[in-house]
Protein backbone atom coordinates (compact mmCIF):
# COMPACT_ATOMS: atom_id res chain seq x y z
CA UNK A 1 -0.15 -23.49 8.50
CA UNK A 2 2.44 -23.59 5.85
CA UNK A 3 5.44 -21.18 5.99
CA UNK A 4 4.57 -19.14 2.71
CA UNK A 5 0.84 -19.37 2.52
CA UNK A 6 -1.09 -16.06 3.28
CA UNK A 7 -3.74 -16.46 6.48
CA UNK A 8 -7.12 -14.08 6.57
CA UNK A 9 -6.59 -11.64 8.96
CA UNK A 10 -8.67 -9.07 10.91
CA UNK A 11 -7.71 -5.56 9.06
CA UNK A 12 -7.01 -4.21 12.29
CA UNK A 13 -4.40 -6.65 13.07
CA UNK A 14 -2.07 -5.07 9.98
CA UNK A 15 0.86 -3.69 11.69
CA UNK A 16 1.16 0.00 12.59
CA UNK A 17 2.81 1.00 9.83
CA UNK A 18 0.80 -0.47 7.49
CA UNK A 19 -2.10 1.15 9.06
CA UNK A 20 -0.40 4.41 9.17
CA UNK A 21 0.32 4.60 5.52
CA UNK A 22 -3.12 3.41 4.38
CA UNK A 23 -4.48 6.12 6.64
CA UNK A 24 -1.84 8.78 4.90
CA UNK A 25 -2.51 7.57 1.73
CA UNK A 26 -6.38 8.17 1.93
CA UNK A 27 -6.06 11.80 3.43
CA UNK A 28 -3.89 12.67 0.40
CA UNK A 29 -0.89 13.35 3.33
CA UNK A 30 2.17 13.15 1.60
CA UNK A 31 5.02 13.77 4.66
CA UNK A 32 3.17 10.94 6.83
CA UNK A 33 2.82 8.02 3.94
CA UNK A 34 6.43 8.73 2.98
CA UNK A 35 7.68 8.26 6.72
CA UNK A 36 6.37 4.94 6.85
CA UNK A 37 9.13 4.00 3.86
CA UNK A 38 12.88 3.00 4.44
CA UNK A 39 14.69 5.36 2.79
CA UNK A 40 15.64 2.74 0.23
CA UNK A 41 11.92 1.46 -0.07
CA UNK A 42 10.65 0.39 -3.75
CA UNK A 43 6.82 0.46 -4.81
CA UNK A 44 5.53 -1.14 -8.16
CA UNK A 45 2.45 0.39 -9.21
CA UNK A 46 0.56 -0.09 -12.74
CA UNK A 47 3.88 -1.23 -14.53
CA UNK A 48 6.50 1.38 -13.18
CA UNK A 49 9.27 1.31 -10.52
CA UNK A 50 9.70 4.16 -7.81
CA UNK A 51 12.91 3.43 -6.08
CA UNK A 52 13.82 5.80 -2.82
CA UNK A 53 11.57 7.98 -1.15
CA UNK A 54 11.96 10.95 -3.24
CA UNK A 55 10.27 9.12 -6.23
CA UNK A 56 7.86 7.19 -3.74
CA UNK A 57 7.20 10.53 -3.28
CA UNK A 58 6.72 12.38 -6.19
CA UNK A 59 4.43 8.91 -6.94
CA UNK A 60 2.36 9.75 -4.04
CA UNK A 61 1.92 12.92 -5.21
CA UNK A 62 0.71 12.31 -8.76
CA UNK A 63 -1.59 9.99 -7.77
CA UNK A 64 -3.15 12.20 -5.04
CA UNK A 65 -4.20 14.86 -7.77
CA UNK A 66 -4.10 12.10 -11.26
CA UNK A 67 -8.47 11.35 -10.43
CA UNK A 68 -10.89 11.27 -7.38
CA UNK A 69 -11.37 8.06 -5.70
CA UNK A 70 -12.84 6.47 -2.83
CA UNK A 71 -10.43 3.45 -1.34
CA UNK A 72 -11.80 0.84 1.06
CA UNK A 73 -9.86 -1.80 3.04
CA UNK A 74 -11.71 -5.27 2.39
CA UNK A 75 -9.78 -7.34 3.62
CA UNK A 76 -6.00 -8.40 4.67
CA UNK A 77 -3.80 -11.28 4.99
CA UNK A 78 -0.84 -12.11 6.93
CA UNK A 79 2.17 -14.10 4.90
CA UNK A 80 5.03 -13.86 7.48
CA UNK A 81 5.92 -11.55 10.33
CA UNK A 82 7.13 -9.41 7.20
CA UNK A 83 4.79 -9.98 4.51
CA UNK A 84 1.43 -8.58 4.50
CA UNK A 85 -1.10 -7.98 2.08
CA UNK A 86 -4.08 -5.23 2.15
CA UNK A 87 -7.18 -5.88 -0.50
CA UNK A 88 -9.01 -2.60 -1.22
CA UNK A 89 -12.01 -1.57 -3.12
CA UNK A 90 -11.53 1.52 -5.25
CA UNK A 91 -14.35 3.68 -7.51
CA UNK A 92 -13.59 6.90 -8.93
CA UNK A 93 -12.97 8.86 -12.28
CA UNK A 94 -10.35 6.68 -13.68
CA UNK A 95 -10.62 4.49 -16.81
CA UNK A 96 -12.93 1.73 -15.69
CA UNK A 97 -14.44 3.60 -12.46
CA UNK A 98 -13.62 0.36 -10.23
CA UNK A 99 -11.19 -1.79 -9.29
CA UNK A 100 -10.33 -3.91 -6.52
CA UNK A 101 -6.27 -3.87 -5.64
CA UNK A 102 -4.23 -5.83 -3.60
CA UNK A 103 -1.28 -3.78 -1.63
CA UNK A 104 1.46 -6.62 -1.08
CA UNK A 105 3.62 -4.87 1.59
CA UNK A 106 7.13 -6.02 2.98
CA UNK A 107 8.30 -4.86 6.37
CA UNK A 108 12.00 -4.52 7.56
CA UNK A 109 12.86 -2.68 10.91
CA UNK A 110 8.99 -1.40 11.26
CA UNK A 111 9.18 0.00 8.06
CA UNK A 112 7.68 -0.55 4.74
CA UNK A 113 9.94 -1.94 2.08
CA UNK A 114 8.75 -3.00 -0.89
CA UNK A 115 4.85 -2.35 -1.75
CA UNK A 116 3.54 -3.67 -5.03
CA UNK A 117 -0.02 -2.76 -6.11
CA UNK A 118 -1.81 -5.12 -8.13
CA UNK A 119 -5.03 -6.55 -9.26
């Protein structure tokens, strides 16, 4: 296997934390999602940049309330021992009712880093 190419994992093999925000995220739980961020942690979703966990938070917090969605894990995939990526299947009241997103998560210290949300 080369260094930098991502390998098809089991979505229960994503690390704990991973698993922990994903699970947060879904139940709209604001105070466990943002503990799974270092407190200098960036995420890149649809074109903006939250840097710190008090914009990660007030992110996770707009988008809990923003539109109803379901989210379900599809699939994962395992760059490095800090690179991870989490596909999920989303349907719900937004412009375009579906999408499928890929969470691309870096890890430092058993926390979550840098997450960038993409198509």
């Amino acid at each position: 296997m080369k260094h930098d190419q991502p390998q098809a994992i089991a979505p229960d093999a994503l690390p704990e934390v991973i698993t922990r925000y994903l699970t947060a995220h879904r139940a709209h739980d604001t105070a466990m999602a943002i503990a799974a961020f270092t407190r200098d942690a960036t995420v890149i979703d649809d074109g903006n940049t939250y840097q710190g966990t008090a914009a990660i938070e007030r992110w996770l917090n707009r988008s809990a309330t923003e539109f109803t969605y379901t989210i379900d894990l599809t699939g994962a995939e395992r760059t490095d021992a800090s690179h991870y990526t989490a596909t999920h299947h989303i349907e719900g009241d937004f412009p375009g009712g579906t999408v499928d997103l890929r969470y691309r998560f870096t890890l430092r210290d058993d926390l979550v880093e840098r997450l960038v949300i993409e198509p």
